[in-house]
PDB file of N, CA and C in Angstrom:
ATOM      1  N   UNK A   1       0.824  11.014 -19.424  1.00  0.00           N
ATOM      2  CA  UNK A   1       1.467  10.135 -18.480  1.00  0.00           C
ATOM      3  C   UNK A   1       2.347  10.968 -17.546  1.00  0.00           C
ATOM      4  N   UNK A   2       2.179  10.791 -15.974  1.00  0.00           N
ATOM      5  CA  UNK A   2       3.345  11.614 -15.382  1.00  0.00           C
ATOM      6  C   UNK A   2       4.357  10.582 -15.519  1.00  0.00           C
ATOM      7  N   UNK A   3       5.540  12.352 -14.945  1.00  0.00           N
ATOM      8  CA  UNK A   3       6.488  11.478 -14.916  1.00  0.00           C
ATOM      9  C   UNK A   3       7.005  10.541 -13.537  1.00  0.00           C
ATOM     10  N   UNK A   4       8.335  10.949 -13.261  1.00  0.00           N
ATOM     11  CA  UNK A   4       9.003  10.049 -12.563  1.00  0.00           C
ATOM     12  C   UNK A   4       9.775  10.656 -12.120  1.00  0.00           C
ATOM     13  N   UNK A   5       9.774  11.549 -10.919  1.00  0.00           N
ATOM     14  CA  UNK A   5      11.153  11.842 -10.087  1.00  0.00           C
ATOM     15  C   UNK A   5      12.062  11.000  -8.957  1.00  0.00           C
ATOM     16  N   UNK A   6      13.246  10.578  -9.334  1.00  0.00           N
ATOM     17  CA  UNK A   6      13.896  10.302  -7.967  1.00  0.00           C
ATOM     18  C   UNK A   6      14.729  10.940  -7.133  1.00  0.00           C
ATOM     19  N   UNK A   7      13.946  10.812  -6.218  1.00  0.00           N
ATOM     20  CA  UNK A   7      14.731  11.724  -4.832  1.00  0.00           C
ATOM     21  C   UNK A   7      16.212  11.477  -4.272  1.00  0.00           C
ATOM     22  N   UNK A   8      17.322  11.969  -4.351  1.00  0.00           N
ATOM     23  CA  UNK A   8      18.401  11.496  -3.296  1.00  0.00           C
ATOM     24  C   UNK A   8      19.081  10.515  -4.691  1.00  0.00           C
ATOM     25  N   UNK A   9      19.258   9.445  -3.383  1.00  0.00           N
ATOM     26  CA  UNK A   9      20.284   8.488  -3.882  1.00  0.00           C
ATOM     27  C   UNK A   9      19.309   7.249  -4.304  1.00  0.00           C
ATOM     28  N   UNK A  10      18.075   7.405  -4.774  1.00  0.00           N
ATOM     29  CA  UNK A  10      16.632   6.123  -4.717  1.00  0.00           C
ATOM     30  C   UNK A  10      16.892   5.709  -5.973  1.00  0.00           C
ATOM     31  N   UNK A  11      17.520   6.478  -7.337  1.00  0.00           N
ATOM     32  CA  UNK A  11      17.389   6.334  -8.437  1.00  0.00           C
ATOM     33  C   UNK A  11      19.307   5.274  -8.679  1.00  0.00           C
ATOM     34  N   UNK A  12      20.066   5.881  -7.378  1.00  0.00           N
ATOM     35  CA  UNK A  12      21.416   4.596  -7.515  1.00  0.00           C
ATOM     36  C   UNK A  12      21.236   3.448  -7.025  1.00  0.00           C
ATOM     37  N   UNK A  13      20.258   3.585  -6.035  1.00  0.00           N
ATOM     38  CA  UNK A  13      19.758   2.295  -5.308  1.00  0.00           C
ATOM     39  C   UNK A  13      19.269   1.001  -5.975  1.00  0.00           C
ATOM     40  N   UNK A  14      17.983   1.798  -7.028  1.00  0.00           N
ATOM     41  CA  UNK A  14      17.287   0.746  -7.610  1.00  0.00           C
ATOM     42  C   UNK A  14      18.459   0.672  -9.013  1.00  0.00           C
ATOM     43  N   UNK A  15      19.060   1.249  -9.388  1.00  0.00           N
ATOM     44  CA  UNK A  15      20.269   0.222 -10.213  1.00  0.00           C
ATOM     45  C   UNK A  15      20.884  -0.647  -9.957  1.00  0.00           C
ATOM     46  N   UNK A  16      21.139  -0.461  -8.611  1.00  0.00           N
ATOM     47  CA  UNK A  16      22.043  -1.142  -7.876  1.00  0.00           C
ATOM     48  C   UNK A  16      21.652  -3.041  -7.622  1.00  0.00           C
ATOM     49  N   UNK A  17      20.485  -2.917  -7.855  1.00  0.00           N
ATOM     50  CA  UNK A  17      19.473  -3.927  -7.977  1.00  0.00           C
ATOM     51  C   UNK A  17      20.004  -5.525  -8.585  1.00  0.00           C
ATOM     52  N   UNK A  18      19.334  -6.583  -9.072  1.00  0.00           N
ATOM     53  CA  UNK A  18      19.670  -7.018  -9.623  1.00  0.00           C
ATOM     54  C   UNK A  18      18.582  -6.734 -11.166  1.00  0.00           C
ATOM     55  N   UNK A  19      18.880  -7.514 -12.236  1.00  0.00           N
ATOM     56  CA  UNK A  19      17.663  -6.783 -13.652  1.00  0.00           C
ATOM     57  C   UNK A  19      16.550  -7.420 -13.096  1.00  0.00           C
ATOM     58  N   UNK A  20      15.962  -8.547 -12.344  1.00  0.00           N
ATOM     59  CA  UNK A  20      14.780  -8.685 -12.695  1.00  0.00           C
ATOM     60  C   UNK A  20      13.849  -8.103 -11.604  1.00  0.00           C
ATOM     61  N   UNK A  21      14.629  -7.206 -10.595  1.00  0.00           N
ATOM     62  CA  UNK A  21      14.116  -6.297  -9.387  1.00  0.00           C
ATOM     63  C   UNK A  21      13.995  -4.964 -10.249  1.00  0.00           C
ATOM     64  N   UNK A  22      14.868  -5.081 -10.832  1.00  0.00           N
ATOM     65  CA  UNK A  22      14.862  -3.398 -11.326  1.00  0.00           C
ATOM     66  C   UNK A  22      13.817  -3.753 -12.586  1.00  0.00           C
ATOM     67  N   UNK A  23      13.478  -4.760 -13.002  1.00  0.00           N
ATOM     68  CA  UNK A  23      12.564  -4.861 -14.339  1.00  0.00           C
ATOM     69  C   UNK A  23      11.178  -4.909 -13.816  1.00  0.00           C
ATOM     70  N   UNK A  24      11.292  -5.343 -12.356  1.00  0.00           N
ATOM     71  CA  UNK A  24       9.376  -5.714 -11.789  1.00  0.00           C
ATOM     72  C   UNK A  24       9.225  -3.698 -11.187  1.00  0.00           C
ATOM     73  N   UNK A  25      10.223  -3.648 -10.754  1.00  0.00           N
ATOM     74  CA  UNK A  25       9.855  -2.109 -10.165  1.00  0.00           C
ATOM     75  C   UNK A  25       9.727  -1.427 -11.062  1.00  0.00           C
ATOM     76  N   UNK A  26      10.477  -1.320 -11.926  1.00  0.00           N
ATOM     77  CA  UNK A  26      10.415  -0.303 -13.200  1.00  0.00           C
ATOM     78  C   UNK A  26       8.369  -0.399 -13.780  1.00  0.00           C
ATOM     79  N   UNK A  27       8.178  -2.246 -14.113  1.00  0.00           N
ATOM     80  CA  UNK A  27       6.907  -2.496 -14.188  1.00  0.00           C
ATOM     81  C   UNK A  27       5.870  -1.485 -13.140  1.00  0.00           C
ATOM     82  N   UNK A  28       6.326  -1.685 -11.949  1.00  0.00           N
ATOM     83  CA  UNK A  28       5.073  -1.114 -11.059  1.00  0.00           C
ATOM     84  C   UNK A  28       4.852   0.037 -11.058  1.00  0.00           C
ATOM     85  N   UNK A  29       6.403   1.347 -11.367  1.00  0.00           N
ATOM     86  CA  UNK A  29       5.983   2.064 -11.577  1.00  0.00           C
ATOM     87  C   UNK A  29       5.483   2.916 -12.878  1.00  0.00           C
ATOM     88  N   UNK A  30       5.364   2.231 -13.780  1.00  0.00           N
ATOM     89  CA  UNK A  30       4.983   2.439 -15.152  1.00  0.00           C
ATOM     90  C   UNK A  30       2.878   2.054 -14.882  1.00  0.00           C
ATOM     91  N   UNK A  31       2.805   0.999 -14.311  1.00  0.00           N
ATOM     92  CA  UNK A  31       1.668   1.108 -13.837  1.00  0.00           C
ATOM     93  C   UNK A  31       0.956   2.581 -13.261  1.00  0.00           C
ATOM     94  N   UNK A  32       1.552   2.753 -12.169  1.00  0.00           N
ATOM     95  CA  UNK A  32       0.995   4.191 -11.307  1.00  0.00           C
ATOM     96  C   UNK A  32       1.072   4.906 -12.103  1.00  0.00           C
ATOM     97  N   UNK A  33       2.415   5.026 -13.460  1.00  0.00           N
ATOM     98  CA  UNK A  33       1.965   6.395 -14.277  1.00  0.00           C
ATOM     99  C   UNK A  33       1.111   6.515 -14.912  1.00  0.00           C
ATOM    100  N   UNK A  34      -0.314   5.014 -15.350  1.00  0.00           N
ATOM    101  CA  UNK A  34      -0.991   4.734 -15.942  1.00  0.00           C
ATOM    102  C   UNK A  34      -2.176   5.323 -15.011  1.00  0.00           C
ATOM    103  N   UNK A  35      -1.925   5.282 -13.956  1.00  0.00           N
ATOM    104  CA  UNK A  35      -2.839   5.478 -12.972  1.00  0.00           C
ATOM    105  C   UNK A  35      -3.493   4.060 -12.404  1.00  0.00           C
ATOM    106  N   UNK A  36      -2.609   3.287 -12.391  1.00  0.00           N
ATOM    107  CA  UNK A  36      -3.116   1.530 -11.733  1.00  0.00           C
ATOM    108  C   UNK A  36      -2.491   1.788 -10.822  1.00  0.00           C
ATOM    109  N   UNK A  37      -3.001   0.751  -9.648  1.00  0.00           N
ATOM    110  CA  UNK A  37      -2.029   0.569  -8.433  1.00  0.00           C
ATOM    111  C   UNK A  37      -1.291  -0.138  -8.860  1.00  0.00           C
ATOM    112  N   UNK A  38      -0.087  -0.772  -7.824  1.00  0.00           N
ATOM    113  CA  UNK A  38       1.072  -1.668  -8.202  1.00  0.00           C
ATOM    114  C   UNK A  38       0.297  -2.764  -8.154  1.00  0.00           C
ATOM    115  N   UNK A  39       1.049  -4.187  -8.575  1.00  0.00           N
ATOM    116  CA  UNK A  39       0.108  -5.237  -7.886  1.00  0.00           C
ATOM    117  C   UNK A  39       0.321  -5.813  -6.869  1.00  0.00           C
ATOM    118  N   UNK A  40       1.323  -4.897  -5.777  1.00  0.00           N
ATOM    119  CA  UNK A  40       1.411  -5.322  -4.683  1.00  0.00           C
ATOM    120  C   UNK A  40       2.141  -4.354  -3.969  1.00  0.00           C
ATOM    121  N   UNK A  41       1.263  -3.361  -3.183  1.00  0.00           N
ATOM    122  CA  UNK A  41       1.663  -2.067  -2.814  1.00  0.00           C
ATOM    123  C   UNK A  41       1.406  -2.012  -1.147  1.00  0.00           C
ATOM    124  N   UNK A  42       1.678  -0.984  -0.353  1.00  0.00           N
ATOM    125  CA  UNK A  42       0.826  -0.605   0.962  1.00  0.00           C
ATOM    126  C   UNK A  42       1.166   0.688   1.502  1.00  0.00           C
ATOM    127  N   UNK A  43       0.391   1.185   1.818  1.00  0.00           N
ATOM    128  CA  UNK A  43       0.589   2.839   2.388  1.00  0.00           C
ATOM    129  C   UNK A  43       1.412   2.845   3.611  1.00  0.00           C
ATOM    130  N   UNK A  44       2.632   3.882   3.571  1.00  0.00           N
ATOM    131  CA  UNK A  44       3.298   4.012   4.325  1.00  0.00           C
ATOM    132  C   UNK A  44       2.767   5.453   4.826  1.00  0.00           C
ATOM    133  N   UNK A  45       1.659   5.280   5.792  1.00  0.00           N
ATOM    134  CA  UNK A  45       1.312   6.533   6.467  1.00  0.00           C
ATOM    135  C   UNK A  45       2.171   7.212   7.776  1.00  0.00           C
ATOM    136  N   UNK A  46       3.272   6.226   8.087  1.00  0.00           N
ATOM    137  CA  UNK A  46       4.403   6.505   9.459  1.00  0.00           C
ATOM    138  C   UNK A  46       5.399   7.749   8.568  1.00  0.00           C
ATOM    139  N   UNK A  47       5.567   7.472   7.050  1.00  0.00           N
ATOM    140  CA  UNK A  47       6.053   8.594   5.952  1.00  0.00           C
ATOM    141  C   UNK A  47       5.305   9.878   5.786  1.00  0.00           C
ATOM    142  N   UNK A  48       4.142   9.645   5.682  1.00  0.00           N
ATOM    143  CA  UNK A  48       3.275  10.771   5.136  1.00  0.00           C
ATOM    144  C   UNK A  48       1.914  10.064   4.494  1.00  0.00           C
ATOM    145  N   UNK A  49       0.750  11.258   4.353  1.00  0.00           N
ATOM    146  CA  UNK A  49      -0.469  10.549   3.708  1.00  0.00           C
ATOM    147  C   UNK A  49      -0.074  10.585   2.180  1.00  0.00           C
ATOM    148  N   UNK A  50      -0.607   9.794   1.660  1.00  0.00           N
ATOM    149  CA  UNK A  50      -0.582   9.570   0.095  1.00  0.00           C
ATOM    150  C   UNK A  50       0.814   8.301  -0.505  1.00  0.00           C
ATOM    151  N   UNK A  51       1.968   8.257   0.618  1.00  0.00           N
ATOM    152  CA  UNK A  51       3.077   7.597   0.627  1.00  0.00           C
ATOM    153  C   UNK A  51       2.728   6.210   0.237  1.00  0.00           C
ATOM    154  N   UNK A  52       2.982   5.529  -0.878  1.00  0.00           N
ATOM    155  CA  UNK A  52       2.932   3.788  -0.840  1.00  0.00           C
ATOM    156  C   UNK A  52       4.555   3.311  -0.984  1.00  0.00           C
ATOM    157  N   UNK A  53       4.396   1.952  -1.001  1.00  0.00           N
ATOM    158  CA  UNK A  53       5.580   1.215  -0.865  1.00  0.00           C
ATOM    159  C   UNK A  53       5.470   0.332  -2.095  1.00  0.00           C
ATOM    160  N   UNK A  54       6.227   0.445  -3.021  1.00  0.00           N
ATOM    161  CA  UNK A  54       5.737  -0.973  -3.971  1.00  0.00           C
ATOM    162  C   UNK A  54       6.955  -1.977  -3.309  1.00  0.00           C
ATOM    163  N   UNK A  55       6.200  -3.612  -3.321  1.00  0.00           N
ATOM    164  CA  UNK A  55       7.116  -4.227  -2.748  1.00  0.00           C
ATOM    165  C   UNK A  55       6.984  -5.551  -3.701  1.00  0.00           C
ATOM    166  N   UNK A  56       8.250  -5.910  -4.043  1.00  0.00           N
ATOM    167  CA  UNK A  56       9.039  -6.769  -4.338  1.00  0.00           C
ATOM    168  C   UNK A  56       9.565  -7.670  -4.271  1.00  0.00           C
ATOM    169  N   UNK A  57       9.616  -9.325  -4.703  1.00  0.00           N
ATOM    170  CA  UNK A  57      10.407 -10.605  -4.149  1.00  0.00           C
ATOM    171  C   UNK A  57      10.638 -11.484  -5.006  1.00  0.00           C
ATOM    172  N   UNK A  58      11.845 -11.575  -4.847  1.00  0.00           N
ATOM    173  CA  UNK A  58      12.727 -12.608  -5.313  1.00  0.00           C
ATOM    174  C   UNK A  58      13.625 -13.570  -4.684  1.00  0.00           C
ATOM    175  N   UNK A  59      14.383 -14.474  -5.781  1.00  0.00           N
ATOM    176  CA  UNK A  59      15.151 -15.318  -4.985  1.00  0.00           C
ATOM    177  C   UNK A  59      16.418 -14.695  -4.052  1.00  0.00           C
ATOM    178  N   UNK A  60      16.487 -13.763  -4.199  1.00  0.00           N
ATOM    179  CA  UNK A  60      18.034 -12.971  -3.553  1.00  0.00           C
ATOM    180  C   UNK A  60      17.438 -12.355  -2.234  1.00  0.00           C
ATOM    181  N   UNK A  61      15.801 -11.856  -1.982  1.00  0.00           N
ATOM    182  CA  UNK A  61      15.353 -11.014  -0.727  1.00  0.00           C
ATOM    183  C   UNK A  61      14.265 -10.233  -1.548  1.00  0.00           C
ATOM    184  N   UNK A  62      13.970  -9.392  -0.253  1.00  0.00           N
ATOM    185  CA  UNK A  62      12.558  -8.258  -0.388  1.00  0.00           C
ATOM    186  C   UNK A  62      13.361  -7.158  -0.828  1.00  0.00           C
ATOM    187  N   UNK A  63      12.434  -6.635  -1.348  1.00  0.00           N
ATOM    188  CA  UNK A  63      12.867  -5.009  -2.025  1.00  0.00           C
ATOM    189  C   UNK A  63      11.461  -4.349  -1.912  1.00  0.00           C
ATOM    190  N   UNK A  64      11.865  -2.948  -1.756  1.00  0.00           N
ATOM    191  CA  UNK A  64      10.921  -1.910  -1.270  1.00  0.00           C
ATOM    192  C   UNK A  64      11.658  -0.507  -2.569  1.00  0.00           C
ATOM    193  N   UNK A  65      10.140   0.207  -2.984  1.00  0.00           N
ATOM    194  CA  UNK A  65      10.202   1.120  -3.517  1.00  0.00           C
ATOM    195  C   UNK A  65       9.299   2.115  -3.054  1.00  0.00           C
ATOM    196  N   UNK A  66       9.444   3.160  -2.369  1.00  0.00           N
ATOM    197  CA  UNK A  66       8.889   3.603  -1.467  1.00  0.00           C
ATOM    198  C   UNK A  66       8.355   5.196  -2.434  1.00  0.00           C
ATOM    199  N   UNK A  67       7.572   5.499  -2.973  1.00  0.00           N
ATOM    200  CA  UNK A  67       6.810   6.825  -3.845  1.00  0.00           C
ATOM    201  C   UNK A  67       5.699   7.274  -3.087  1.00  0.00           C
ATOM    202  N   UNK A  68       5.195   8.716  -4.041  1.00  0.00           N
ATOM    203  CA  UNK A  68       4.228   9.507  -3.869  1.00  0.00           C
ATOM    204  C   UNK A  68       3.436   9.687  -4.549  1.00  0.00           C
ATOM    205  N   UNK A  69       2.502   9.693  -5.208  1.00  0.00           N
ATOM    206  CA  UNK A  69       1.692   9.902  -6.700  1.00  0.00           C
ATOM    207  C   UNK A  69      -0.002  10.917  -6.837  1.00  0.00           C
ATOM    208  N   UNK A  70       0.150  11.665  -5.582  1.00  0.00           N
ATOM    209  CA  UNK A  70      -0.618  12.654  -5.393  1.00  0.00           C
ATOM    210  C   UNK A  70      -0.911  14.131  -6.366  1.00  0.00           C
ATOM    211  N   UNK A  71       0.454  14.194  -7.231  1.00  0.00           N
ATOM    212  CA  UNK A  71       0.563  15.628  -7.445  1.00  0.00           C
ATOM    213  C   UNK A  71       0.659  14.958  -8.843  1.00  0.00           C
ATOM    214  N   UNK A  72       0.022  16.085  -9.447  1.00  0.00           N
ATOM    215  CA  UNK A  72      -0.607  15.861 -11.041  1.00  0.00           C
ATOM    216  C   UNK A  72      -0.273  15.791 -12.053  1.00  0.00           C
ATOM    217  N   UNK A  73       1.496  15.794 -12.196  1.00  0.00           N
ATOM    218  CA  UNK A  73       2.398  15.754 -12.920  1.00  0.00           C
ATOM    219  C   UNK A  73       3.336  14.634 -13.056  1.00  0.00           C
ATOM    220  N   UNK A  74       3.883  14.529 -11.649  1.00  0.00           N
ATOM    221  CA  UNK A  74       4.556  13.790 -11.180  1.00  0.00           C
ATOM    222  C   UNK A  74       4.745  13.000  -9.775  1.00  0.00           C
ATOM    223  N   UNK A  75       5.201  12.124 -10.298  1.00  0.00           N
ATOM    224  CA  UNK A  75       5.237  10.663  -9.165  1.00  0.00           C
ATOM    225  C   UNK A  75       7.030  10.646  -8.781  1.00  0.00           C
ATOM    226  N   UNK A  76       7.138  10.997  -7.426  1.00  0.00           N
ATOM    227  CA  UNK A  76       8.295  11.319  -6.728  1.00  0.00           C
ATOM    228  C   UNK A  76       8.262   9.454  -6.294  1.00  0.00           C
ATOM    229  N   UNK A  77       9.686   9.163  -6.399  1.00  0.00           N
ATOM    230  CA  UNK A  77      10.146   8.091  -5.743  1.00  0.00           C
ATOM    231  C   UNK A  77      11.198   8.577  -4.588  1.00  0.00           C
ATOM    232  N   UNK A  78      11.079   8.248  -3.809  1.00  0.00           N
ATOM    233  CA  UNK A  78      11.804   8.844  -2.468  1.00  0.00           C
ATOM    234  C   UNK A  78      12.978   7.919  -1.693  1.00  0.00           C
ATOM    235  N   UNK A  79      12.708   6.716  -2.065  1.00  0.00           N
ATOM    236  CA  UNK A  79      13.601   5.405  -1.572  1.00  0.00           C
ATOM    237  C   UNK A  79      13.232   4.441  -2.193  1.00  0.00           C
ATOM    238  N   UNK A  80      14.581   3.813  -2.441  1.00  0.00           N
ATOM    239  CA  UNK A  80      14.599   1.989  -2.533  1.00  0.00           C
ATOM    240  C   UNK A  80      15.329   1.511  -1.906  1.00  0.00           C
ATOM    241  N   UNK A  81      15.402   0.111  -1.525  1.00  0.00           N
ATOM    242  CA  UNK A  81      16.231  -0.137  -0.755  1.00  0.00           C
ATOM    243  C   UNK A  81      15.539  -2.216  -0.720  1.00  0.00           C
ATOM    244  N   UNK A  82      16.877  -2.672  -0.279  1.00  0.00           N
ATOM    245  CA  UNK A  82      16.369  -4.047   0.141  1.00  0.00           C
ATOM    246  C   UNK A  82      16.095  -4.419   1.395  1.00  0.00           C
ATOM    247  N   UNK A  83      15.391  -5.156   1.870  1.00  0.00           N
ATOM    248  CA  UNK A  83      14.612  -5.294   3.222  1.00  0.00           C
ATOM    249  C   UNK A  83      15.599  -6.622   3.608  1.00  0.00           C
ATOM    250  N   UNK A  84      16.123  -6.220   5.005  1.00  0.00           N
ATOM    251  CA  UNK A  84      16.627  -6.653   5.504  1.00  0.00           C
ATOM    252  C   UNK A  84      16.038  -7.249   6.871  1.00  0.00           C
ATOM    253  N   UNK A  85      15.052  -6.972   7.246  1.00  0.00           N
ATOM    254  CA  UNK A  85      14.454  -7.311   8.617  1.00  0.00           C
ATOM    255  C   UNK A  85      13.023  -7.406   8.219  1.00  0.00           C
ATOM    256  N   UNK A  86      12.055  -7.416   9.587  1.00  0.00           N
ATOM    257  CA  UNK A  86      10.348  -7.872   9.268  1.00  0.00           C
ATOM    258  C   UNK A  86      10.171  -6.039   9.172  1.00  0.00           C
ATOM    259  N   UNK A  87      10.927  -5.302   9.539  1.00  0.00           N
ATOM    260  CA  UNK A  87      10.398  -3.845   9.833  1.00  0.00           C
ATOM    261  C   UNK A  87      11.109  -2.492   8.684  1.00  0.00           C
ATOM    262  N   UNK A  88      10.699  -1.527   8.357  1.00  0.00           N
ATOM    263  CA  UNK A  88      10.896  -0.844   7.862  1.00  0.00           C
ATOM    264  C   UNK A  88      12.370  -0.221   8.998  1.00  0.00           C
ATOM    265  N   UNK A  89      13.561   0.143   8.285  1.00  0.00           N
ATOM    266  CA  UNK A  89      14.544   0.512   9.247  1.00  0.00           C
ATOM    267  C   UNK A  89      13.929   2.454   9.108  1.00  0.00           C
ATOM    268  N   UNK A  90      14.325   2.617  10.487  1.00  0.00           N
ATOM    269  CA  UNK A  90      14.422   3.799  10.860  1.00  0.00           C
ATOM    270  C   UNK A  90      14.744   5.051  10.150  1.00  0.00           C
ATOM    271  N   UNK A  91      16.139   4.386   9.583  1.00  0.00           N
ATOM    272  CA  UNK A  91      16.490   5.361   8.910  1.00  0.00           C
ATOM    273  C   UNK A  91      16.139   5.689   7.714  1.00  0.00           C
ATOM    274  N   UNK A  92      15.664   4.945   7.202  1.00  0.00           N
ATOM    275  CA  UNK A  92      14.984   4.857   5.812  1.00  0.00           C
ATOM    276  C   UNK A  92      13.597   6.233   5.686  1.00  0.00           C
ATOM    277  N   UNK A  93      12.498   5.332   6.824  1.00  0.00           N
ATOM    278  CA  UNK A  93      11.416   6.342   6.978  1.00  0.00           C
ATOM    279  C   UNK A  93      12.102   7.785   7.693  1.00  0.00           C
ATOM    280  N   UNK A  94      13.356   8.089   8.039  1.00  0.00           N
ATOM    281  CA  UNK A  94      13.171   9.314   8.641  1.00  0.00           C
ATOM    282  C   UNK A  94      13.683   9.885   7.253  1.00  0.00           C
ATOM    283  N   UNK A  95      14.422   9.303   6.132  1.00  0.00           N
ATOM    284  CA  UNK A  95      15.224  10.126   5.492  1.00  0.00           C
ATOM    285  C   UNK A  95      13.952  10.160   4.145  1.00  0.00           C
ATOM    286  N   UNK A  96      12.981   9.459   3.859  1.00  0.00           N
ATOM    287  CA  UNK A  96      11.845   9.818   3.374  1.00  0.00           C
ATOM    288  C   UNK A  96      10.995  10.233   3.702  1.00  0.00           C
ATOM    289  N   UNK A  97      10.626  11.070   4.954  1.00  0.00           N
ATOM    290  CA  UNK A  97       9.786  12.233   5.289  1.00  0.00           C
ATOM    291  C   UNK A  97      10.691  13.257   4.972  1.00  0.00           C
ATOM    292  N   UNK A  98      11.967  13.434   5.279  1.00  0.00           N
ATOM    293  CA  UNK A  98      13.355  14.562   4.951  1.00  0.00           C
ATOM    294  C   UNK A  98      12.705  15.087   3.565  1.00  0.00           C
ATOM    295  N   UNK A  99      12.624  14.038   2.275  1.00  0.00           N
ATOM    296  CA  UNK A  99      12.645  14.206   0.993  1.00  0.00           C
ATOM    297  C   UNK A  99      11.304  14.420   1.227  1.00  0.00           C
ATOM    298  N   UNK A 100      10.252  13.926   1.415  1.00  0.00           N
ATOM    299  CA  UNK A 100       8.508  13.993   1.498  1.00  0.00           C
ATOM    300  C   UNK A 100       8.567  15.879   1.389  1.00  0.00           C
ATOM    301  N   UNK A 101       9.203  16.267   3.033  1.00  0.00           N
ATOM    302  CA  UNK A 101       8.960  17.701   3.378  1.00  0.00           C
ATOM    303  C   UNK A 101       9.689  18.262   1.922  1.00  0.00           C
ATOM    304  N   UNK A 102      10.791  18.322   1.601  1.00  0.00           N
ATOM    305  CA  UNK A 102      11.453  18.964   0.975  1.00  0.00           C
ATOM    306  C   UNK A 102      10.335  18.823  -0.813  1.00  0.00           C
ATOM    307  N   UNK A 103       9.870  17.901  -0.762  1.00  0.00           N
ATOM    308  CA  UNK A 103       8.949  17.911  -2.129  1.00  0.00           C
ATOM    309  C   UNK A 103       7.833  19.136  -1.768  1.00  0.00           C
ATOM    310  N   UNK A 104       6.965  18.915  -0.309  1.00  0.00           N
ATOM    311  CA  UNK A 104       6.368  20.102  -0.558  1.00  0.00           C
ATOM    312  C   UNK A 104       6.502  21.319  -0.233  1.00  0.00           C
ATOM    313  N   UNK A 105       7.388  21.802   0.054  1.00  0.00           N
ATOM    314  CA  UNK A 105       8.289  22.543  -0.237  1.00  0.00           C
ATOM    315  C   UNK A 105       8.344  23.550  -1.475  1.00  0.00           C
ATOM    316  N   UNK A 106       8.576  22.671  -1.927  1.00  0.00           N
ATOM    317  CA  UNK A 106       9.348  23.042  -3.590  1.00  0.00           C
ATOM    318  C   UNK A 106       7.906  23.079  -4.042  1.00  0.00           C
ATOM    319  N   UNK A 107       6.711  22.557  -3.852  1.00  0.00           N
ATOM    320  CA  UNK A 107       5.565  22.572  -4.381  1.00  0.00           C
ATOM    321  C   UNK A 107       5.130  23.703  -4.173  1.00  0.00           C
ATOM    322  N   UNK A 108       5.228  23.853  -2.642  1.00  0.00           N
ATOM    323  CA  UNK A 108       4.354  25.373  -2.088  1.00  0.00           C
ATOM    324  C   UNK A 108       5.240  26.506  -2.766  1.00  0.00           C
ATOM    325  N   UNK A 109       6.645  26.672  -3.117  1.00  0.00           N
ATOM    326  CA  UNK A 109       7.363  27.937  -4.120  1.00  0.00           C
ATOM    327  C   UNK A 109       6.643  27.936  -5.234  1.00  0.00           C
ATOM    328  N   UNK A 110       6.394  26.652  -6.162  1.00  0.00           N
ATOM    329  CA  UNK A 110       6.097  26.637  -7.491  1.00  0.00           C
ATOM    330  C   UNK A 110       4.560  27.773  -7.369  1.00  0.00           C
ATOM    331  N   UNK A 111       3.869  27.160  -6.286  1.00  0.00           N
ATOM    332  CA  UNK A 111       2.370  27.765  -6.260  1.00  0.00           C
ATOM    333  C   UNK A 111       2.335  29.458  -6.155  1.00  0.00           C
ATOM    334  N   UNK A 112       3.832  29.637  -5.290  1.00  0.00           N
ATOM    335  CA  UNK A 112       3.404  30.453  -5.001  1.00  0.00           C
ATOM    336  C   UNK A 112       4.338  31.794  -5.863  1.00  0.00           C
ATOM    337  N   UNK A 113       4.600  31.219  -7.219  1.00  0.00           N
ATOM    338  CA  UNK A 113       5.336  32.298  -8.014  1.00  0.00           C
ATOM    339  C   UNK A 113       4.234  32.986  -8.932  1.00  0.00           C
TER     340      UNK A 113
END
C-alpha cells in the first residue's frame, strides 16, 4: 500500500475540517492507496498532469482534496481546502504547482544519487 504525504499546511487544513469531511476524505484517500479511484474525483490538469481533486459535500459546503498518485510509493496530497466559489481560487492552484514542482524535484535528487 503507498503511502501518504502531505505537502505544506494540506495535512492542518484537512483537520481543520469537520469529522465527517475529514472521515469521507480520509475514505477516498485510502481508496487511491488501494489503487481505486475516489468515488468522486477530476483531474486538475491547470496543476499538472496526473493531479486529481477528490471532492467532497456536505451540509456545511464543498471541500476539495487536491493529490498526486503517479509515483510508486507514494501519494502526495498537496491541498485541502473548502470551496468557496464555482472556481478553483488562484491561489490555491498556484501554491499547488509551487509543491507539484518542489515534489519533482526532490524526485529527480532521489534518482539521481
Amino acid at each position: 500500500m503507498k503511502k501518504i504525504g502531505f505537502r505544506g499546511t494540506s495535512l492542518n487544513k484537512l483537520k481543520s475540517f469537520n469529522d465527517e469531511v475529514k472521515q469521507d476524505i480520509g475514505h477516498q484517500l485510502y481508496r487511491v492507496q488501494m489503487g481505486l479511484e475516489p468515488e468522486d474525483s477530476k483531474p486538475m490538469k491547470t496543476i499538472g498532469v496526473g493531479v486529481k481533486e477528490i471532492r467532497v459535500k456536505d451540509k456545511d459546503g464543498i471541500y476539495r482534496c487536491i493529490y498526486i498518485a503517479k509515483f510508486a510509493e507514494i501519494i502526495y496530497v498537496l491541498d485541502c481546502f473548502q470551496k468557496k466559489t464555482e472556481k478553483t481560487p488562484d491561489s490555491i492552484i498556484k501554491q499547488s504547482k509551487k509543491r507539484l514542482k518542489e515534489i519533482y524535484q526532490e524526485q529527480k535528487n532521489v534518482r539521481n544519487l
